[in-house]
Protein backbone atom coordinates (compact mmCIF):
# COMPACT_ATOMS: atom_id res chain seq x y z
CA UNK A 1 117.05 157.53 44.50
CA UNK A 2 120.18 158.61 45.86
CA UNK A 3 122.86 156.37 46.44
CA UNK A 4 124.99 158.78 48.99
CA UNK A 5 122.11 159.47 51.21
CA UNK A 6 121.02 156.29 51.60
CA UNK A 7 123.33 154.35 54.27
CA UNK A 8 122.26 150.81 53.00
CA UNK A 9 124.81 149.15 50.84
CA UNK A 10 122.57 147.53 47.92
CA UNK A 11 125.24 145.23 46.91
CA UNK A 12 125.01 143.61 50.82
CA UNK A 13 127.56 143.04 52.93
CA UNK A 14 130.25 140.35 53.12
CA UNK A 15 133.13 140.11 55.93
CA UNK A 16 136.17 142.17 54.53
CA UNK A 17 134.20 144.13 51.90
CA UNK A 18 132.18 146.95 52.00
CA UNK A 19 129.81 146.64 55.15
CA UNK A 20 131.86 144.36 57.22
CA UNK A 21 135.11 145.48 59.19
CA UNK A 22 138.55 144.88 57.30
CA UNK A 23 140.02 142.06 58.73
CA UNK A 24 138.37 141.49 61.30
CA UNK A 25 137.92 137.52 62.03
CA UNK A 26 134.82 138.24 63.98
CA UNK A 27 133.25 140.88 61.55
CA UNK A 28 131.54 138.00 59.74
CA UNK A 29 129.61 136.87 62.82
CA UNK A 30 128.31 140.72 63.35
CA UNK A 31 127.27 141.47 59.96
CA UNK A 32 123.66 141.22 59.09
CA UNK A 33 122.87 138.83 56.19
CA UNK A 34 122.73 141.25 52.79
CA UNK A 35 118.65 141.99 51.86
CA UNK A 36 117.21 141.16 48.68
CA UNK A 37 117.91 144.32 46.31
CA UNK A 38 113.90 144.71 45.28
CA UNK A 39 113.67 144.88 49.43
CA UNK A 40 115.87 147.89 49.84
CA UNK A 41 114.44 149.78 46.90
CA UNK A 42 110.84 149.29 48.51
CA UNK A 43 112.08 150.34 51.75
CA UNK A 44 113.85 153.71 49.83
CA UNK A 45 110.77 154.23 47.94
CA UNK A 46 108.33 154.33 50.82
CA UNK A 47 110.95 156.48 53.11
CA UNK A 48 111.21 158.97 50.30
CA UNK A 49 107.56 159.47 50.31
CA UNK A 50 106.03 159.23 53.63
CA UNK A 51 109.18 162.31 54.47
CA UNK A 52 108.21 164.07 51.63
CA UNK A 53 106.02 167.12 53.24
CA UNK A 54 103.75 167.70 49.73
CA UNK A 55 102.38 163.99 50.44
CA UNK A 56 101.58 163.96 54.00
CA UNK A 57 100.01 167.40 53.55
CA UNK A 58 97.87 166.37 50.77
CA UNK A 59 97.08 163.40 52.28
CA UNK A 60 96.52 165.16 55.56
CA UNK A 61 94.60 167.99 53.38
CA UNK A 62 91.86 164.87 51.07
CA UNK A 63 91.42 163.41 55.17
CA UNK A 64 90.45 166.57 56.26
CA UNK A 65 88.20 167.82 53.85
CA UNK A 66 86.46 164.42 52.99
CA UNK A 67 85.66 164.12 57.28
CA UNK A 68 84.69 167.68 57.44
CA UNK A 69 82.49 167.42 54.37
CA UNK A 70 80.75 164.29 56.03
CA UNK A 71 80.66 165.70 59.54
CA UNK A 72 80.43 169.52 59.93
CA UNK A 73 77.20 169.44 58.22
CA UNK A 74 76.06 167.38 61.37
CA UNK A 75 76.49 170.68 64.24
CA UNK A 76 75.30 173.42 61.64
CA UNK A 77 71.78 171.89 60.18
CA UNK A 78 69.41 174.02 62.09
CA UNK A 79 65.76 173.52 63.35
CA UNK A 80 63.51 174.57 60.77
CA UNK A 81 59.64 175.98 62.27
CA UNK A 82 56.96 176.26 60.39
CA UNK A 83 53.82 177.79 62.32
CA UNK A 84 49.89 176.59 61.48
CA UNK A 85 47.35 179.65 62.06
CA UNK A 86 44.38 178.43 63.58
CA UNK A 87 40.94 180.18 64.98
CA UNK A 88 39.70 176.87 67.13
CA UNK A 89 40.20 173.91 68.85
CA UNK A 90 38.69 171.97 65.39
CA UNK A 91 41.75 173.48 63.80
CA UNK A 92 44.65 172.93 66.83
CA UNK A 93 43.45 169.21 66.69
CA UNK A 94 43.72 168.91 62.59
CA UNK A 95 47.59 170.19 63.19
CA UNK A 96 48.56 168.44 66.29
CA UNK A 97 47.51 165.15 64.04
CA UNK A 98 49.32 166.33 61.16
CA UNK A 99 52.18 167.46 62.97
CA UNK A 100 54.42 164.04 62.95
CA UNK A 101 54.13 163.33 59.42
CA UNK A 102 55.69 166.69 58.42
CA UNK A 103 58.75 165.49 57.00
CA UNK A 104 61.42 168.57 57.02
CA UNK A 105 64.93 166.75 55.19
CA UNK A 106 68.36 168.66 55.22
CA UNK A 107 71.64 168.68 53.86
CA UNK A 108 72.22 165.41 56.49
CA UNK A 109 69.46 163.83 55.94
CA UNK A 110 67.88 164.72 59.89
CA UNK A 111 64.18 164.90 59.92
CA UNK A 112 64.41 168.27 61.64
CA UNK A 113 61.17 170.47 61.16
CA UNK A 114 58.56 171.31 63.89
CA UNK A 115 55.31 172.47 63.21
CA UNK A 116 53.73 174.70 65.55
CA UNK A 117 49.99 176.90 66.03
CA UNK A 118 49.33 180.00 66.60
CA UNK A 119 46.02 180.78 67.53
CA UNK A 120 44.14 184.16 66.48
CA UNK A 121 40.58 185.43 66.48
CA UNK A 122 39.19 185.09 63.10
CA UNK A 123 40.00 184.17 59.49
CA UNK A 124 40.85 188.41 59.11
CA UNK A 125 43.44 187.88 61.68
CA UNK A 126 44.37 184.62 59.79
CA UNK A 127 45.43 186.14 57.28
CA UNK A 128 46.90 189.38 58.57
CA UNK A 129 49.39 186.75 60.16
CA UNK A 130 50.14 184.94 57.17
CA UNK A 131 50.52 188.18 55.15
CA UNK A 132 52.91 189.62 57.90
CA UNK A 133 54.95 186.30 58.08
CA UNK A 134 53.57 185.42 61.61
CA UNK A 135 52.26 182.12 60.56
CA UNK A 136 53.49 179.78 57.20
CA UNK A 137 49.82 179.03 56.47
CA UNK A 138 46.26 179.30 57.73
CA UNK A 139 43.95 176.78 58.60
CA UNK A 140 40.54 178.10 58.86
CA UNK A 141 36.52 177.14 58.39
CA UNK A 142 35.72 173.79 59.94
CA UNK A 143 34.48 170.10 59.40
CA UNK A 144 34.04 169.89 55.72
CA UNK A 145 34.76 173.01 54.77
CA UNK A 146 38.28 173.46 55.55
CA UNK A 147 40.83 175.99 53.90
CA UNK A 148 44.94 176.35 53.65
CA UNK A 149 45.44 180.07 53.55
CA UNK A 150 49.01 180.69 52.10
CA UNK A 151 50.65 183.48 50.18
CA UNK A 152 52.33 182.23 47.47
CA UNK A 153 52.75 178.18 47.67
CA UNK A 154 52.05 176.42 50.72
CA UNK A 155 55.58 174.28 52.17
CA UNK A 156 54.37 170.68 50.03
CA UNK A 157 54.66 168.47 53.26
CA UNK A 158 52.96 170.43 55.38
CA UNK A 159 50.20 170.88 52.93
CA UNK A 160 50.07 166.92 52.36
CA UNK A 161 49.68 166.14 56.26
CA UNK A 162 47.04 168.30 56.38
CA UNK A 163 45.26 167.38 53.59
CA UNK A 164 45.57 163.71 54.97
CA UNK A 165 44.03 164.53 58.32
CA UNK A 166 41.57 166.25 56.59
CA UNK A 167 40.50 163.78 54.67
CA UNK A 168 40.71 161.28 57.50
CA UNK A 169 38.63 162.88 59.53
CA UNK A 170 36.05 163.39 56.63
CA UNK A 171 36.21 159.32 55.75
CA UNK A 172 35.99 158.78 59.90
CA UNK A 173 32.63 160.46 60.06
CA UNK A 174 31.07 159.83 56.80
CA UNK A 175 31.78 155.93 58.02
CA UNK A 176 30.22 156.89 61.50
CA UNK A 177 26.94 158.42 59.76
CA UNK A 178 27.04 154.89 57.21
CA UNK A 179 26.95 152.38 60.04
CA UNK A 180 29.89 151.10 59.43
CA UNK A 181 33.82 151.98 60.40
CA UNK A 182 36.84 153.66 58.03
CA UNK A 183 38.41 149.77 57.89
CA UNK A 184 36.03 148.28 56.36
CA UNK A 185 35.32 151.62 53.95
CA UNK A 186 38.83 151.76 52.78
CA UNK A 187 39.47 148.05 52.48
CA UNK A 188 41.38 147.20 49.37
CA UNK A 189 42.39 150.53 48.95
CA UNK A 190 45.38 151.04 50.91
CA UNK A 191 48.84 150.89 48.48
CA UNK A 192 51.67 149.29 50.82
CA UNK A 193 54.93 150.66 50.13
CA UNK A 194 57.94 148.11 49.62
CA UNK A 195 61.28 149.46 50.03
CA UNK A 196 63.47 147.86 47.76
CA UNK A 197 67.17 149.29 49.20
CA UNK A 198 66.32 147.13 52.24
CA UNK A 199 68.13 144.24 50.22
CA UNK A 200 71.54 146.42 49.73
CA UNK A 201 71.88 147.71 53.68
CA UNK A 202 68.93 150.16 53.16
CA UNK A 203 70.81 151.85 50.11
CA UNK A 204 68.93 153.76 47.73
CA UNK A 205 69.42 154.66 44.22
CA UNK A 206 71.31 157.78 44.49
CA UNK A 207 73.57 157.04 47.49
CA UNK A 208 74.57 153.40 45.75
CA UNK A 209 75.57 155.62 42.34
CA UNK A 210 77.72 157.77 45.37
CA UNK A 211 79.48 155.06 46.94
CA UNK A 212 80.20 153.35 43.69
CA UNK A 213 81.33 156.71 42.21
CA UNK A 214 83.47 156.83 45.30
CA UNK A 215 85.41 153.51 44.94
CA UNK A 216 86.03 154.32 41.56
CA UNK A 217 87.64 157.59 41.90
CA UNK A 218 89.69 156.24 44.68
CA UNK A 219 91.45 154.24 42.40
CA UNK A 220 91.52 157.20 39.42
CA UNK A 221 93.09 159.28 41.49
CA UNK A 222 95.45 156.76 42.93
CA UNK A 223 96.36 155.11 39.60
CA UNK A 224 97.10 158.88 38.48
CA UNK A 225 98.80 159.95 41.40
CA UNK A 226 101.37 157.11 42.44
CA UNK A 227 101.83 156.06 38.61
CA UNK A 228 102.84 159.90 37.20
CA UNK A 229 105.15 158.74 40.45
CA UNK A 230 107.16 156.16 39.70
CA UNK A 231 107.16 157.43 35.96
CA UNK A 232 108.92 160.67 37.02
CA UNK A 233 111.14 158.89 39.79
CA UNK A 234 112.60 156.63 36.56
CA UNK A 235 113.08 159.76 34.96
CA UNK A 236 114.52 161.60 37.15
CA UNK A 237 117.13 158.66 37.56
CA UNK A 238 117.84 158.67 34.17
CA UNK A 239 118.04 162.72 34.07
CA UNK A 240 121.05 162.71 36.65
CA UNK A 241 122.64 159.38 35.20
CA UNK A 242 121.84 157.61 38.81
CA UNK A 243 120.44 154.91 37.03
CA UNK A 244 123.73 153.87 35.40
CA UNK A 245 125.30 153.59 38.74
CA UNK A 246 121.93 151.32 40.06
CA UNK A 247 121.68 149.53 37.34
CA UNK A 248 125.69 148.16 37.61
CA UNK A 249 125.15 147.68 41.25
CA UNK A 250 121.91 145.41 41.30
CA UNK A 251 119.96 143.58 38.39
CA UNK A 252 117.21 146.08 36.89
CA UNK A 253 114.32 144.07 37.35
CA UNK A 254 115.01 144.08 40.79
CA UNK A 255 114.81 147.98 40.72
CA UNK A 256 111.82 147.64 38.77
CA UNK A 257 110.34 145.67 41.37
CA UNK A 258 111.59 147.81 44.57
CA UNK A 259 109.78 150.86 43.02
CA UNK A 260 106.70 148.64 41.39
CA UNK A 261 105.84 147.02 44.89
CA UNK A 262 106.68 150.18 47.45
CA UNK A 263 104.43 152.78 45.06
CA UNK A 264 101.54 149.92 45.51
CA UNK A 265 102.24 149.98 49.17
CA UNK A 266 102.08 153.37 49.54
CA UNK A 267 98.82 153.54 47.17
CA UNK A 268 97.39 150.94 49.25
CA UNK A 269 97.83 152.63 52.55
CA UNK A 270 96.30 155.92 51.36
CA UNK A 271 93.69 154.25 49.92
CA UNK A 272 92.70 152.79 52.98
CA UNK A 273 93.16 155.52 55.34
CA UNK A 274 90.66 157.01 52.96
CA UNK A 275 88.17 155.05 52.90
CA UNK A 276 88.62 154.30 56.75
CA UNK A 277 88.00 157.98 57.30
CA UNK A 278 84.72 157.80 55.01
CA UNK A 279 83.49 155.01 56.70
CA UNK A 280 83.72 156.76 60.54
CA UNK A 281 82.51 159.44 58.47
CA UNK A 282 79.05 158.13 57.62
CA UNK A 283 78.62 156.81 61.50
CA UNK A 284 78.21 160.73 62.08
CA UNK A 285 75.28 160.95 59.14
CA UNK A 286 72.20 159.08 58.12
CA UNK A 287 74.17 157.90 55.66
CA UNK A 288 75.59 155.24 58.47
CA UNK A 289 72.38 152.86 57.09
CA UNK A 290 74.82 152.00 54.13
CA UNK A 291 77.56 150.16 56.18
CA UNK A 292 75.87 146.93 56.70
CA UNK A 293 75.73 146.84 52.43
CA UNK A 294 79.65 147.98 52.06
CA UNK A 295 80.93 144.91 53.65
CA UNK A 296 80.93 142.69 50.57
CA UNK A 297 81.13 145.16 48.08
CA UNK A 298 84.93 146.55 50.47
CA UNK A 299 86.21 142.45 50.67
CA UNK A 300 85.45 142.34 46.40
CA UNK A 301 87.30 146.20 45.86
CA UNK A 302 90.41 145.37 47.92
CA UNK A 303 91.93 142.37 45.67
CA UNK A 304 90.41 144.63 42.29
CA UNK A 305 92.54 147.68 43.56
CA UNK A 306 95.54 145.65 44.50
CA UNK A 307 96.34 144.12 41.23
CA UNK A 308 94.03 146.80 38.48
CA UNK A 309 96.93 149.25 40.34
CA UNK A 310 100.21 146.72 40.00
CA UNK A 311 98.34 146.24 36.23
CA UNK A 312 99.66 149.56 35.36
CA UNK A 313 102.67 150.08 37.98
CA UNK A 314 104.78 148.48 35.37
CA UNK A 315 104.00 149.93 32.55
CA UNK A 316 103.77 153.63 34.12
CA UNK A 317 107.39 152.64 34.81
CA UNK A 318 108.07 151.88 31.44
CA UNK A 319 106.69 155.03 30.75
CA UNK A 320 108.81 156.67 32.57
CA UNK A 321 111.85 154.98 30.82
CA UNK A 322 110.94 156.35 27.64
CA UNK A 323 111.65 159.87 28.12
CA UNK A 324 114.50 160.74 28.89
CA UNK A 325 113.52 164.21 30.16
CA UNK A 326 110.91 165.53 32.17
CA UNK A 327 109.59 167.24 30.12
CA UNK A 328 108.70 164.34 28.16
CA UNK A 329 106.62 162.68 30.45
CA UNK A 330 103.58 164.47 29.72
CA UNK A 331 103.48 162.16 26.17
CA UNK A 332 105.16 159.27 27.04
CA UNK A 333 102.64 158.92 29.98
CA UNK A 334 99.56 160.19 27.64
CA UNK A 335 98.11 157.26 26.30
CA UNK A 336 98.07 155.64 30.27
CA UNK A 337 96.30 159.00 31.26
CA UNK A 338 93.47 158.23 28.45
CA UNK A 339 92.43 154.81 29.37
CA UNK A 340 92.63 155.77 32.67
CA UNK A 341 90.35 159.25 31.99
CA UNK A 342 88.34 156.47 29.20
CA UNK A 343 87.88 153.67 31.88
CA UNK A 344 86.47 156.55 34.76
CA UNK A 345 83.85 158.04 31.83
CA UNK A 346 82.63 154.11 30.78
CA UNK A 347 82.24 153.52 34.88
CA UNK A 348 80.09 156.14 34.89
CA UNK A 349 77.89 156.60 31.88
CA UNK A 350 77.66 152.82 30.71
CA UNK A 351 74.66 150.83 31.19
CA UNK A 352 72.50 148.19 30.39
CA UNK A 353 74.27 144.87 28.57
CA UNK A 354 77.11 146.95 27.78
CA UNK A 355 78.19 147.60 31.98
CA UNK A 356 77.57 143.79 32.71
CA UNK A 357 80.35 143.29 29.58
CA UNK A 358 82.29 146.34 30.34
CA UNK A 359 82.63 145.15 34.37
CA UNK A 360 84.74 141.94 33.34
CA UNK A 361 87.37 143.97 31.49
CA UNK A 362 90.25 144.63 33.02
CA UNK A 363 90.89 148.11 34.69
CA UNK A 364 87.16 148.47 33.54
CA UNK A 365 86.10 146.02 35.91
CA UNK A 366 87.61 147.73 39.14
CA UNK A 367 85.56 150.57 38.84
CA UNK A 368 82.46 148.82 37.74
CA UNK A 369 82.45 145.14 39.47
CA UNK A 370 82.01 147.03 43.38
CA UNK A 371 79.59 149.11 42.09
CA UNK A 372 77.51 145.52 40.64
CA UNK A 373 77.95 144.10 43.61
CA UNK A 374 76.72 147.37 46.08
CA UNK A 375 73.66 147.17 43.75
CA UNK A 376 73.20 143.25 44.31
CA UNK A 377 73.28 142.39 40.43
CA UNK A 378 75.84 139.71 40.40
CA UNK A 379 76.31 136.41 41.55
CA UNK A 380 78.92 135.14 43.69
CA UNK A 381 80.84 133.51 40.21
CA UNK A 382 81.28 137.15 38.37
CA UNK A 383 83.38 138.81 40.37
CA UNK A 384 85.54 135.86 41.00
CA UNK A 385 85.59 135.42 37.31
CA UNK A 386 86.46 139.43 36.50
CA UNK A 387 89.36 139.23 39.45
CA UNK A 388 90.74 135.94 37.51
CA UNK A 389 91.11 138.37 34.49
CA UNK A 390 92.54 141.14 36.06
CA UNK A 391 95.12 138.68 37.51
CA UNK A 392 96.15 137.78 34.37
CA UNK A 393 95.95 141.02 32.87
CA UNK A 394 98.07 141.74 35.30
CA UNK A 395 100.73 139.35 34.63
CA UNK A 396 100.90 140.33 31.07
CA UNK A 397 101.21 143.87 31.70
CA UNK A 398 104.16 143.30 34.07
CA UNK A 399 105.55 141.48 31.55
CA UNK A 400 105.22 144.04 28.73
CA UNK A 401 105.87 146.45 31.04
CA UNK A 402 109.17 144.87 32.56
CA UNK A 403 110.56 144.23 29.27
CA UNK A 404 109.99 148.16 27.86
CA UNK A 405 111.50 149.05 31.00
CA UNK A 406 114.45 147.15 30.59
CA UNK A 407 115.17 147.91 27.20
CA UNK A 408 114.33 152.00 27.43
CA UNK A 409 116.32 152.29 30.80
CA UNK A 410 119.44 153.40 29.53
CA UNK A 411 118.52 154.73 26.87
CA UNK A 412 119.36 159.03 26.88
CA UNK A 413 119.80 160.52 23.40
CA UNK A 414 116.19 161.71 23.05
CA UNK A 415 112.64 160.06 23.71
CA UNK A 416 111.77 156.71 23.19
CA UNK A 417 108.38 155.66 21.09
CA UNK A 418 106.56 152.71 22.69
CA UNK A 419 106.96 150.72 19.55
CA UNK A 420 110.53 151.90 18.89
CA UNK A 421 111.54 150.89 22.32
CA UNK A 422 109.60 147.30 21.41
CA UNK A 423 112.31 147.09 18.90
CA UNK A 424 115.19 147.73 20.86
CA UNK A 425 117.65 144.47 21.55
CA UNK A 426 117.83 144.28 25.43
């Protein structure tokens, strides 16, 4: 922070003095009442950022790519064909009733695969077509005595309808020729699917590991990004001696607080332009059948980001007092990185009884509490219990991290241990 670029007088303004016109009897009616120092370092924290060009761009850049990556797929997924050889009308009809159950997925998820016949002599010409890549597969011979000529493997859902119509057919008439009717044949038989993601907003397995994984590294890379931040902003202070000049003209807790609240503000904001974007994002894709399931899971993450982040704000500050160059960031801020790098590995390889435990610890349970609730484990009491202890983890953590901060602020002959600086009288 630079006090000579930055036209706001943090010490206020007070007829006669610095802000207010020399004796001017009016000047005290004009002047503004002074803002709360904390309020002017927010404001100087979040103007520094949101004009630096290497934010917007990247932020501009992770938009981009994360729509694109959801989207683009969406205009190139192409039509796939896949053509039936046939020698009759028995044949054409075995297709045309296979046809809709030919499932063809792709990269979007689109059911996009037509099946089509092409009709030739005999079973010679058959297979002359499948050898020359005319046709996929051949279906030749007749009632009872059907074959699926292929070279090499036969596409598995296109082999599966047919085999189904096949057999259809073969249960219709041999229930025609018993007297009775395929019902009553196959009653008792049938297995009824159940699909169990229709409890969390038709979400299965894989895509609820996804959007977890995705609200987790949000706030990874958030925690990472706007806490190396405000460590090297304190640094850089105390690199150029600014700080001795800030911290005679307002209290330091108040500058702690300025940078604490506008970094959260800022990591906030991205955050939810993020996920914002990934959310019109998935209205483009099949994935879309997931937003009626994000809703509670999104109210939950919001509170757990908010105060997991200001949890370590703090204390990457304090971090950031303890070095005294830049250079010594990289292990003053270490052990931070590590349970940050720890908490993302736990979030995704923990299970069982140890990821119920793990998602009321604090930090721990940000990453894992949205993803318990997308999969519609917990009751309404658990995460209200895990955000009570993040709250308070929080308030001890601002406290620890306040009075580190204080105490290795001014300090410049060298870098600071965290236990060292524990020691030092404030």
């Amino acid at each position: 922070m630079s006090l000579t670029k930055d036209p706001t007088d943090l010490r206020g303004s007070s007829p006669g003095g610095p802000g207010g016109p020399v004796g001017s009897p009016s000047g005290a009616a004009r002047v503004a009442p002074p803002r709360a120092p904390w309020a002017l370092v927010m404001a100087r924290e979040v103007h520094v950022r949101l004009t630096d060009k290497t934010f917007i761009l990247s932020t501009v850049f992770t938009v981009v790519l994360l729509l694109g990556a959801m989207v683009v797929p969406t205009f190139f997924a192409g039509t796939t064909e896949q053509t039936v050889a046939v020698t009759g009308d028995a044949g054409a009809s075995v297709v045309q009733q296979a046809a809709p159950a030919v499932v063809g997925l792709s990269v979007t998820g689109v059911s996009d695969t037509t099946v089509d016949t092409l009709r030739v002599a005999d079973r010679a010409a058959a297979e002359q077509a499948v050898r020359d890549g005319d046709a996929d597969v051949a279906l030749v011979g007749g009632p009872g005595s059907w074959e699926l000529l292929s070279d090499g493997e036969p596409p598995s859902s296109l082999y599966a309808a047919l085999s189904d119509t096949v057999r259809t057919e073969a249960l219709t008439a041999n229930a025609k020729a018993a007297g009775t009717s395929v019902q009553q044949l196959t009653a008792g038989s049938v297995l009824t699917p159940v699909d169990l993601s229709a409890a969390t907003g038709g979400m299965g397995e894989g895509m609820l590991f996804l959007v977890g994984l995705g609200f987790a590294m949000v706030f990874y890379l958030a925690a990472i990004m706007f806490g190396m931040q405000i460590a090297s902003s304190v640094v850089e202070e105390k690199q150029s001696r600014i700080v001795e000049i800030l911290a005679a003209a307002i209290p330091v807790r108040q500058l702690l607080l300025g940078k604490v609240l506008g970094n959260t503000l800022l990591a906030f904001g991205q955050m939810a332009l993020i996920v914002s974007v990934a959310l019109v994002g998935m209205t483009f894709t099949d994935l879309d059948v997931a937003l009626p399931g994000l809703a509670e899971a999104i109210g939950w993450y919001l509170p757990f980001f908010v105060f997991g982040f200001l949890a370590l704000a703090c204390v990457w500050a304090a971090a950031g007092a303890l070095a005294s160059r830049t250079e010594d960031l990289q292990s003053t801020t270490m052990p931070l990185t590590m349970v940050l790098v720890f908490a993302l590995l736990g979030a995704i390889n923990l299970d069982g009884v140890a990821r119920e435990v793990a998602s009321f610890v604090p930090v721990l349970s940000t990453l894992l509490m949205p993803m318990r609730i997308l999969e519609g484990e917990v009751s309404w009491w658990q995460p209200a219990v895990a955000l009570a202890l993040v709250v308070g983890f929080c308030a001890l953590t601002i406290l620890l991290g306040s009075r580190l901060y204080r105490r290795a602020l001014l300090h410049t002959s060298g870098r600071l241990s965290w236990r060292k600086a524990l020691r030092l009288a404030e």
